[in-house]
Protein backbone atom coordinates (compact mmCIF):
# COMPACT_ATOMS: atom_id res chain seq x y z
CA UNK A 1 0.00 0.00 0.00
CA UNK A 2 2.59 1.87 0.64
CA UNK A 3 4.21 1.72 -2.55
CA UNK A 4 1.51 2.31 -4.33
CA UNK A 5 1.12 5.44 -2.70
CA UNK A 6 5.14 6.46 -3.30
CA UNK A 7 4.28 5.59 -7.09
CA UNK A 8 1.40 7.58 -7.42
CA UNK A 9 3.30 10.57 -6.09
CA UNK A 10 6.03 10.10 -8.11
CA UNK A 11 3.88 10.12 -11.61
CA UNK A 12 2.16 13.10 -10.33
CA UNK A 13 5.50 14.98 -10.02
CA UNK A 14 6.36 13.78 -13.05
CA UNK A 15 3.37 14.91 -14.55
CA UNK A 16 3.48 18.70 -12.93
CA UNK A 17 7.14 19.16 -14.16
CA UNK A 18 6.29 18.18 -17.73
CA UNK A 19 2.96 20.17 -17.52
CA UNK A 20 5.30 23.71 -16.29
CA UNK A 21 7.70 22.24 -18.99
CA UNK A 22 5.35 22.58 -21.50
CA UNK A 23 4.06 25.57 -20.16
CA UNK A 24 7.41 27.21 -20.28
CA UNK A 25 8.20 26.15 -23.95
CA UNK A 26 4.15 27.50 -24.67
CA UNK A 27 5.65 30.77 -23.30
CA UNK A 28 8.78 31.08 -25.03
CA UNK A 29 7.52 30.10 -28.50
CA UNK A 30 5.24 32.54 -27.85
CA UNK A 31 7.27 35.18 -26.60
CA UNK A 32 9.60 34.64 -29.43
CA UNK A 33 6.91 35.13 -31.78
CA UNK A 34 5.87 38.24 -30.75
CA UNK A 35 9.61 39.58 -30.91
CA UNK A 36 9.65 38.51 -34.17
CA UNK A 37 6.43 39.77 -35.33
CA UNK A 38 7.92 43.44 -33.41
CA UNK A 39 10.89 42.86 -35.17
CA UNK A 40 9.14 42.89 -39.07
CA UNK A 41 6.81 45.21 -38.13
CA UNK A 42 9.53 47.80 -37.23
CA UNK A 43 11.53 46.68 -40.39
CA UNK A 44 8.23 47.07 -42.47
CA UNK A 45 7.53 50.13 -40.67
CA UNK A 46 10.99 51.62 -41.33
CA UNK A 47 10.68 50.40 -44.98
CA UNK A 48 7.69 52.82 -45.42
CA UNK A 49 9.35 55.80 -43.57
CA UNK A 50 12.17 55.03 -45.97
CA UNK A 51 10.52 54.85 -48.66
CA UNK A 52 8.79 57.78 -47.84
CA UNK A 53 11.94 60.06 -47.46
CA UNK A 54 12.46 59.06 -51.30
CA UNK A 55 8.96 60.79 -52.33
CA UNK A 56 9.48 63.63 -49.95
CA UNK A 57 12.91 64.10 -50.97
CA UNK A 58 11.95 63.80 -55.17
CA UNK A 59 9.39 66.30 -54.17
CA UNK A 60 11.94 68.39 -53.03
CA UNK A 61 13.74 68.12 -56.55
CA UNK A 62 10.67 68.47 -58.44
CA UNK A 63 9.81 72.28 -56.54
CA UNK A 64 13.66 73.39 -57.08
CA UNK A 65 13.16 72.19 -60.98
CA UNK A 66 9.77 74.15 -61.37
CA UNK A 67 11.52 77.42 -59.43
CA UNK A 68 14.39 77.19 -61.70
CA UNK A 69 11.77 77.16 -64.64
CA UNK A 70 10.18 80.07 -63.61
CA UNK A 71 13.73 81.92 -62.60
CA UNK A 72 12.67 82.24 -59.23
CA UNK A 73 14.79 79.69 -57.72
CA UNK A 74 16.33 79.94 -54.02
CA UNK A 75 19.64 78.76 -53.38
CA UNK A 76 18.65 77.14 -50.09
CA UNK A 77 14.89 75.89 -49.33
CA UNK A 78 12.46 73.41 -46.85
CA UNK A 79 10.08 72.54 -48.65
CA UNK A 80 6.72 70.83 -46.43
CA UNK A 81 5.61 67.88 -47.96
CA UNK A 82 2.01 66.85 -47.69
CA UNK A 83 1.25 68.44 -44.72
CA UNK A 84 -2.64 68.90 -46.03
CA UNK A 85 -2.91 65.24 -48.23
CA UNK A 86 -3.03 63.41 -44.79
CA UNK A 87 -0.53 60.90 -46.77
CA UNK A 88 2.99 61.17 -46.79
CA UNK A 89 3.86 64.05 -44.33
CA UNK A 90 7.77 65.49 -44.36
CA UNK A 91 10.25 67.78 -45.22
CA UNK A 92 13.00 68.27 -47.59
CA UNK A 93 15.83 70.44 -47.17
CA UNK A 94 17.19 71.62 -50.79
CA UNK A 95 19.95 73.31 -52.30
CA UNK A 96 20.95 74.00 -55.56
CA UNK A 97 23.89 74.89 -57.01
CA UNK A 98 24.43 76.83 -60.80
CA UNK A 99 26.92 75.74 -62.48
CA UNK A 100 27.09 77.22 -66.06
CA UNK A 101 23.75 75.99 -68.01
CA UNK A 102 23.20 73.26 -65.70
CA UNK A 103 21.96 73.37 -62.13
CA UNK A 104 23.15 70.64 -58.91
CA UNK A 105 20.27 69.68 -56.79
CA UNK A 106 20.67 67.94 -53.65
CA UNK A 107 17.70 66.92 -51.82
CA UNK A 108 17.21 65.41 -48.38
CA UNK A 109 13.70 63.49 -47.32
CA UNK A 110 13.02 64.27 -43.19
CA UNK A 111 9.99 61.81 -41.81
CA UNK A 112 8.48 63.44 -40.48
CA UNK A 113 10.07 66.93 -40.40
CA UNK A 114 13.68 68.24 -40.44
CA UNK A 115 13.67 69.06 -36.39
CA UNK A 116 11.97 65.75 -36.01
CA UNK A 117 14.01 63.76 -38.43
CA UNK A 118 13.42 59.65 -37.63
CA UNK A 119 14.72 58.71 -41.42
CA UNK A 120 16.65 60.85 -44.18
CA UNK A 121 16.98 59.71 -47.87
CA UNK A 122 19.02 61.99 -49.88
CA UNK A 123 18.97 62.47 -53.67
CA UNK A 124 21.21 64.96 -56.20
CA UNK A 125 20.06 65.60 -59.41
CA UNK A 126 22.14 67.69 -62.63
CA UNK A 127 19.41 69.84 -64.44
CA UNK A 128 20.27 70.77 -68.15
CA UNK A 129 18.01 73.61 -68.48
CA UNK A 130 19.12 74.55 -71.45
CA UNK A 131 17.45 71.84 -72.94
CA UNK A 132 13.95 73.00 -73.65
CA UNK A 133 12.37 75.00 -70.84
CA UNK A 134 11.92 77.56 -73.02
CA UNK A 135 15.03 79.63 -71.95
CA UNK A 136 18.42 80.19 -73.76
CA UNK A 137 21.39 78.21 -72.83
CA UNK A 138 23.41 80.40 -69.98
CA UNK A 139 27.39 79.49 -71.32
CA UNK A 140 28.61 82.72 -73.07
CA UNK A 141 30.25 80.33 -75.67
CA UNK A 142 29.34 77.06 -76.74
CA UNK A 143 31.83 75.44 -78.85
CA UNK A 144 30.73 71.87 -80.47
CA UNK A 145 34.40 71.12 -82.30
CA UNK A 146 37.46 73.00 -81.53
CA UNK A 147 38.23 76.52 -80.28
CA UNK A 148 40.46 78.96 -80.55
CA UNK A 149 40.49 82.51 -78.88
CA UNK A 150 42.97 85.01 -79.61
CA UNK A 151 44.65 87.64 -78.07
CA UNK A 152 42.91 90.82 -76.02
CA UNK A 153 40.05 88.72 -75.46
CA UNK A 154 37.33 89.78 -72.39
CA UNK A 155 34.30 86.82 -71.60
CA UNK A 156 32.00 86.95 -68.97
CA UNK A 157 30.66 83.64 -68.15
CA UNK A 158 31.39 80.27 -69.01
CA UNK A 159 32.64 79.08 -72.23
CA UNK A 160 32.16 74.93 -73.06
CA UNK A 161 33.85 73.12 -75.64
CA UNK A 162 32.91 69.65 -77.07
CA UNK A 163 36.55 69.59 -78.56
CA UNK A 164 40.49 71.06 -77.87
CA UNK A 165 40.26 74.99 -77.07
CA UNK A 166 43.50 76.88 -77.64
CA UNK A 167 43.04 80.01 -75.45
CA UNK A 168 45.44 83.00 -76.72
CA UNK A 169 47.45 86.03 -74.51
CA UNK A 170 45.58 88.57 -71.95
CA UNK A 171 42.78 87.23 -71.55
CA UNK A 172 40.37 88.29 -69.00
CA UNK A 173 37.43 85.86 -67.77
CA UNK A 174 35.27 87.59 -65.69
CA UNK A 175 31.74 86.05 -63.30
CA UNK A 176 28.46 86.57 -64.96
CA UNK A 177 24.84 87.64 -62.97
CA UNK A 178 25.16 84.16 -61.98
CA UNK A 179 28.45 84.12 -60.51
CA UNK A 180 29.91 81.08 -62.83
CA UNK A 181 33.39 82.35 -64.40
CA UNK A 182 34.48 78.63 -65.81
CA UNK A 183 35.95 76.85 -68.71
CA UNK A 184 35.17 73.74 -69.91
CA UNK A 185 36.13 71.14 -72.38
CA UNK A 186 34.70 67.62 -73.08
CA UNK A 187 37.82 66.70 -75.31
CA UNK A 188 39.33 63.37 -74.14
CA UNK A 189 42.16 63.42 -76.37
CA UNK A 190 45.35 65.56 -74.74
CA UNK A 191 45.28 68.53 -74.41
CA UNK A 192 41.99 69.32 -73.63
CA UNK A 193 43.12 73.11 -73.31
CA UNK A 194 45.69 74.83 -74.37
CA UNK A 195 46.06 78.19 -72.22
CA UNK A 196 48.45 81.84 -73.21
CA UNK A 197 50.45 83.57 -71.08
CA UNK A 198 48.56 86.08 -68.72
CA UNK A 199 45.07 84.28 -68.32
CA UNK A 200 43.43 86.19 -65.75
CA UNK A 201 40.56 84.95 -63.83
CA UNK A 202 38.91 88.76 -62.64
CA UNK A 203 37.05 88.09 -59.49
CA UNK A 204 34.71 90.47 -58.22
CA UNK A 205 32.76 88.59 -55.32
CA UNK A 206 32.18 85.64 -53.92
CA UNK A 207 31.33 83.25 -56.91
CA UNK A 208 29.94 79.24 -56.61
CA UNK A 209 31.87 78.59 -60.15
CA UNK A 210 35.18 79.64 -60.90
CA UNK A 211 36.66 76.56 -62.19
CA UNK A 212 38.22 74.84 -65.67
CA UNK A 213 37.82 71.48 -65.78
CA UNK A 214 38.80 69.30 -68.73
CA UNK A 215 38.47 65.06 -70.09
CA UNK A 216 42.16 65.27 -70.44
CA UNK A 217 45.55 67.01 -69.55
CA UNK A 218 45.71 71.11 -69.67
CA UNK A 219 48.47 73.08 -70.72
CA UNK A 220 49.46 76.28 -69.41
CA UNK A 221 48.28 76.07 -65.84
CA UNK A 222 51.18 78.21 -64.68
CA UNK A 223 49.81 80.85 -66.98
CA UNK A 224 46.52 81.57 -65.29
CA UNK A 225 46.38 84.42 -62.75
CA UNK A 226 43.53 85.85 -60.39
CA UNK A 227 42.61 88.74 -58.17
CA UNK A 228 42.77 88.29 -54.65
CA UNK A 229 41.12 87.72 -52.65
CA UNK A 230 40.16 84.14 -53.95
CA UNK A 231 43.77 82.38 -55.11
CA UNK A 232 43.79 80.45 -58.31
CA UNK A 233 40.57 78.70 -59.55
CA UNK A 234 40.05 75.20 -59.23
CA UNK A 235 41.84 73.63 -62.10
CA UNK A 236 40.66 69.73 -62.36
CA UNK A 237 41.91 67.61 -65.53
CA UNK A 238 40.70 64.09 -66.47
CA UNK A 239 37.54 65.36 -65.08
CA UNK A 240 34.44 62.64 -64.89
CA UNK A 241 31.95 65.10 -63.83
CA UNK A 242 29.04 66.04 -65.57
CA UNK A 243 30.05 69.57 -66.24
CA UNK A 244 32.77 68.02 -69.16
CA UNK A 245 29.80 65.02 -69.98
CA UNK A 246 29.64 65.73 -74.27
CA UNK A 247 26.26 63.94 -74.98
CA UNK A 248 24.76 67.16 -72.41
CA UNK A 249 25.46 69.11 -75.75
CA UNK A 250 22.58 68.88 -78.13
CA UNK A 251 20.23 71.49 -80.54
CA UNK A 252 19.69 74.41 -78.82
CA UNK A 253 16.59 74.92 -81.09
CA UNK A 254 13.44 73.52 -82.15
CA UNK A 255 13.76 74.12 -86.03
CA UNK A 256 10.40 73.47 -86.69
CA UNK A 257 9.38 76.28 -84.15
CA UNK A 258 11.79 78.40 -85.06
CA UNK A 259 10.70 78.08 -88.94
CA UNK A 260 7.01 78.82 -88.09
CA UNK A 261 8.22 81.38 -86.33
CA UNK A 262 9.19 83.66 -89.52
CA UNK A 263 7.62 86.84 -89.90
CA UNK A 264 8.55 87.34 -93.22
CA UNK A 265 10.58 85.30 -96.34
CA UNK A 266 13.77 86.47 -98.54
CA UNK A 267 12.23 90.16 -97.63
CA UNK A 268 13.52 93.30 -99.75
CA UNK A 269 13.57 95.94 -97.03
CA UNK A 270 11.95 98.33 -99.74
CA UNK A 271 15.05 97.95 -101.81
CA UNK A 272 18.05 97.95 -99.29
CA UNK A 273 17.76 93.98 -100.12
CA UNK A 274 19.02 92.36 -103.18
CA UNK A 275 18.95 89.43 -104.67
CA UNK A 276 21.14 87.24 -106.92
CA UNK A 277 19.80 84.38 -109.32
CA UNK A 278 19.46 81.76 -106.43
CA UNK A 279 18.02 84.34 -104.22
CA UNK A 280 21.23 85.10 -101.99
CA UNK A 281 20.63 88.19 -100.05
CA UNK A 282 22.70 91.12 -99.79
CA UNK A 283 22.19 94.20 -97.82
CA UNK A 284 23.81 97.63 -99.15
CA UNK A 285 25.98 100.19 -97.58
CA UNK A 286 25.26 102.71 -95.32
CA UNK A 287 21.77 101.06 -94.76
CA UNK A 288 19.00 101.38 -91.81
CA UNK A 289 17.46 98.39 -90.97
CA UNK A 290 13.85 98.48 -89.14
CA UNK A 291 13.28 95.42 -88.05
CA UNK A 292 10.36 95.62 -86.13
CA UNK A 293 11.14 92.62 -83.88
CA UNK A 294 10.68 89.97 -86.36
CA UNK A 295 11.79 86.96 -88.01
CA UNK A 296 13.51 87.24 -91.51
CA UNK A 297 13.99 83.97 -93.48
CA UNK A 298 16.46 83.75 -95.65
CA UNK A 299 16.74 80.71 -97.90
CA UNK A 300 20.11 81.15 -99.55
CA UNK A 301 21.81 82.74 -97.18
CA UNK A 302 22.76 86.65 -96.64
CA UNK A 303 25.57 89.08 -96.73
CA UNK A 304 25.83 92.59 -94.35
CA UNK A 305 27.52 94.92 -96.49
CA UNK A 306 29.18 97.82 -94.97
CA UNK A 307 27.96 100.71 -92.61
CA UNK A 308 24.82 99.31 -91.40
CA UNK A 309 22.39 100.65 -88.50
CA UNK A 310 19.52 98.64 -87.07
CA UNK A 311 17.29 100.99 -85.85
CA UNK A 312 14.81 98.23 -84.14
CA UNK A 313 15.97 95.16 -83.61
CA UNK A 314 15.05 91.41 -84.81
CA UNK A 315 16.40 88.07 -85.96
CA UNK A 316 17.93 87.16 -89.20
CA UNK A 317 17.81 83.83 -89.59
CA UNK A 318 19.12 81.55 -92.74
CA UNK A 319 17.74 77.83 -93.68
CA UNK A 320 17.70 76.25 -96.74
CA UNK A 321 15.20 73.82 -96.28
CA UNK A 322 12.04 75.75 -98.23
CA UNK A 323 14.53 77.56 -100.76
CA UNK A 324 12.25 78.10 -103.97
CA UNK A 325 15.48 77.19 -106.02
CA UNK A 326 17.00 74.02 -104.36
CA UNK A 327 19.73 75.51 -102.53
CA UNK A 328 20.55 72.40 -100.42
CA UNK A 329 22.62 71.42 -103.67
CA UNK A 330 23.46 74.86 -104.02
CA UNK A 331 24.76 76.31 -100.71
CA UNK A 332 28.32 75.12 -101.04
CA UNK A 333 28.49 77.97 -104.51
CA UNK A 334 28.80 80.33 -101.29
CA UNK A 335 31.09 81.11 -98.83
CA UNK A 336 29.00 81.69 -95.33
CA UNK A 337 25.58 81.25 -94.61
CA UNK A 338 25.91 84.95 -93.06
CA UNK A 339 28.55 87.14 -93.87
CA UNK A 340 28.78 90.54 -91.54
CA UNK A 341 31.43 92.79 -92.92
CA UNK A 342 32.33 96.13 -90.83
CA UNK A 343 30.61 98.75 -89.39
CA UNK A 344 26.85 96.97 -88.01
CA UNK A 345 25.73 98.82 -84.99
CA UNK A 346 22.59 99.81 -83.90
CA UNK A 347 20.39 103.11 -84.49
CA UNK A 348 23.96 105.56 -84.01
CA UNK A 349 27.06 104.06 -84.67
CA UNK A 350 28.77 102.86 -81.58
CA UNK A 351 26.02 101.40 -80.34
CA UNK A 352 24.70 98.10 -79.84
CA UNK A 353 22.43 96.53 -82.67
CA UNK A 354 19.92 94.76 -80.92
CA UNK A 355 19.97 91.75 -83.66
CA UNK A 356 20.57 87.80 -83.48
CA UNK A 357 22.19 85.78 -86.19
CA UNK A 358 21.24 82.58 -86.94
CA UNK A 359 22.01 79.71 -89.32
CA UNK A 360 20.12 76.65 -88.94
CA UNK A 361 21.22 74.73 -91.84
CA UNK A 362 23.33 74.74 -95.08
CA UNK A 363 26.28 73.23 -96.85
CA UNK A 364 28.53 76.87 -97.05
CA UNK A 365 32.17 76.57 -98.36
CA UNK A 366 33.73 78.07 -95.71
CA UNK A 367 31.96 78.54 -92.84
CA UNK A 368 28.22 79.52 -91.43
CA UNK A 369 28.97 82.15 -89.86
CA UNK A 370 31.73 85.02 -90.73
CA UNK A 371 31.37 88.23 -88.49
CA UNK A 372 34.84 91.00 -89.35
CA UNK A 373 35.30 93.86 -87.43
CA UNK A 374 33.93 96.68 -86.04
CA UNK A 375 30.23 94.94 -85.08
CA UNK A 376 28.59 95.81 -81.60
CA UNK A 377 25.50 93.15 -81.56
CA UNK A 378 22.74 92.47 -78.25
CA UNK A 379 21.71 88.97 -79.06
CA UNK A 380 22.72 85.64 -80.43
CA UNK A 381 24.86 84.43 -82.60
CA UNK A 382 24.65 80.99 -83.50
CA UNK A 383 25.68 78.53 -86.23
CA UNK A 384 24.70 74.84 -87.19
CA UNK A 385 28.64 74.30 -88.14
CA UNK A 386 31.79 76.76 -88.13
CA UNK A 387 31.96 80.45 -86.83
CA UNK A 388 34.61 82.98 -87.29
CA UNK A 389 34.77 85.93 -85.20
CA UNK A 390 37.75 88.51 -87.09
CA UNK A 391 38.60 92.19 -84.55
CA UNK A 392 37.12 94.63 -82.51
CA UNK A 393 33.87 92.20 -82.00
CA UNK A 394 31.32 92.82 -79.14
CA UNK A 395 28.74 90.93 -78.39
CA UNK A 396 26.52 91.55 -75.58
CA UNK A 397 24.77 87.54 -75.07
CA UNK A 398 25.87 84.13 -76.48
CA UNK A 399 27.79 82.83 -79.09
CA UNK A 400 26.96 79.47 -80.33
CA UNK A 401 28.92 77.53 -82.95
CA UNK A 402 28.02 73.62 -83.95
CA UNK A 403 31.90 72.85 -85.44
CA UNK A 404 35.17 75.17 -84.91
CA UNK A 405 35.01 78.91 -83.85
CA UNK A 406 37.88 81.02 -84.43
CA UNK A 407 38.04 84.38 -82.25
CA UNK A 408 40.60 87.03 -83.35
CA UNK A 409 41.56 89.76 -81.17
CA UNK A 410 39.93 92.56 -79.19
CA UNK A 411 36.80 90.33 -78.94
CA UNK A 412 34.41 91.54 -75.54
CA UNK A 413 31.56 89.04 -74.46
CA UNK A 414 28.88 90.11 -72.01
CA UNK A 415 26.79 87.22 -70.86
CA UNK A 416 23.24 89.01 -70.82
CA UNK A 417 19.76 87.47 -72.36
CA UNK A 418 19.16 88.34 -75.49
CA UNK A 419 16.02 91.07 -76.10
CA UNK A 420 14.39 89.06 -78.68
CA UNK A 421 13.34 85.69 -77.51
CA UNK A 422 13.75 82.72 -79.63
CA UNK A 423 12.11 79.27 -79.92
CA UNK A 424 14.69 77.39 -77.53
């Protein structure tokens, strides 16, 4: 009897330790399932607030992209995200940077505001405004093959070359309105540039971009100088940025716009306009030009005699895609698409004709573009393939040239818009 009793004890115990055994295991399964569960929620949970910093900081990019649109960009911004949507709620802190025609945007996502930041997520986006957008390109010169600048030379701005850019002696580069004072060149082949003795970088403030950066090697360094207080500029060769990226260089124009955009066609001026047998325009001496703003086809081509004063300004532009007389076989008979010889200033002589120059098209012998001396022109002036630029040359805007430009001496370039808009 007594046994029996010892036994049945014994299973009982038995019994009560596996029971809290089980009980304990019950417990810790269970407990370990609920870390776990914590655990992906929190990693799902920080997955959205990350996620979410992306959208707040791509809003942030899109609002500096639509300021810089409508030129009313700030250089430092928070913008609130979503603060009335009841969705995604934070805010991104934005800066952004000019640099030539292209703007740096760096954006950082705060969930759920910048005091209050639990995640970040940053993003920096290059801008090409010059691409569309409606506004011109803001490089003083835009070189798409090789350049070379003489001696005397003044530019405000930035000048950008797809190819090698010889740069000649005394020349002053000065900051434009938006402080950029660079030169660049996408040539990967050595040198990139090619730099004269006394290249003066003339610093009047504080400026974000006074730089030259190049694919390759650059020659000359020792031969740049600048004003104190800054030092030399940054000088960077083999450069990988974007600033030196080629393909960024494309059309400045849509042709079709710019075509529908004409006023008038192979126009006489009353007289001060002739014509030859394939219609090539030439415009007489001591002329005065009223342009009245518009847009004046010509379809093979034009040549500024001497002495001429344009009295309101316009654009003279030259394509030879609706020429009456086939001049797309016929273009190469002539030397430049548009030739300026001396003397063209606006309504008094010494002043600035208010005037761009543009050839869209055209198979010219020599070059599309020939400006000589003595020519004071507010605008652009812009050709599909070569420029050449001879003495005593201002231009007060850009100059634009799809192959090789070739700048003599005593050349001044003022980075400004130009007065007439264009179809950019």
């Amino acid at each position: 009897m007594v046994n029996k009793m010892k036994n049945r004890n014994s299973n009982n115990g038995m019994a009560l330790v596996s029971a809290v055994m089980i009980m304990l295991v019950v417990v810790l399964l269970g407990q370990s399932m609920i870390l776990l569960t914590r655990n992906e929620s929190k990693k799902e949970l920080d997955g959205r607030l990350y996620e979410a910093a992306f959208y707040v900081a791509d809003a942030g990019i899109e609002k500096a992209i639509m300021d810089i649109k409508n030129d009313s960009f700030e250089p430092h911004f928070i913008d609130k995200v979503g603060r009335n949507s009841g969705r995604i709620q934070g805010e991104a802190e934005v800066t952004i940077l000019p640099s030539g025609s292209y703007y740096v945007i760096n954006s950082t996502g705060h969930i759920p505001s910048l005091a209050q930041s639990r995640v970040t997520r940053s993003i920096r986006a290059v801008v090409a405004v010059r691409r569309g957008g409606g506004e011109p390109p803001r490089e003083s010169i835009v070189i798409g093959a090789s350049g070379a600048i003489g001696n005397n030379v003044t530019v405000e701005g930035v000048i950008f070359s797809n190819g090698h850019i010889t740069i000649g002696s005394n020349i002053t580069h000065i900051p434009d309105k938006y402080g950029n004072c660079a030169l660049y060149s996408a040539h990967t082949e050595s040198p990139a540039i090619s730099i004269g003795p006394n290249y003066k970088i003339d610093r009047y403030g504080t400026c974000p971009k006074e730089e030259i950066r190049a694919r390759s090697s650059i020659i000359g360094k020792d031969n740049i100088t600048a004003t104190v207080p800054h030092g030399v500029p940054l000088v960077t060769e083999h450069d990988t940025s974007e600033l030196t990226d080629k393909s960024l260089m494309d059309s400045y124009y849509d042709t079709d716009a710019f075509l529908a955009s004409v006023t008038h066609t192979n126009h006489s001026f009353g007289g001060q306009v002739t014509f030859d047998s394939n219609m090539r325009a030439a415009f007489h001496n001591n002329v005065q030009l009223d342009l009245k703003g518009g847009v004046y086809l010509y379809t093979s081509g034009v040549e500024f005699h001497n002495n001429v004063n344009v009295v309101s300004g316009g654009t003279i532009v030259v394509s030879t895609r609706t020429s009456p007389v086939a001049i797309g076989d016929k273009s190469n008979e002539y030397d430049y698409g548009i030739a300026v010889n001396n003397n063209i200033y606006g309504s008094k002589d010494g002043e600035y004709a208010e005037l761009n120059l543009i050839v869209l098209d055209g198979d010219w012998k020599i070059r599309d573009i020939r400006i000589r001396n003595n020519v004071k022109i507010h605008g652009v002036i812009s050709g599909s393939a070569d420029v050449s630029i001879h003495n005593n040359v201002d231009v007060k805007g850009i100059l634009i040239a799809g192959g090789d430009l070739g700048i003599n001496n005593n050349l001044n370039i003022i980075n400004t818009d130009p007065p007439i808009s264009l179809p950019w």
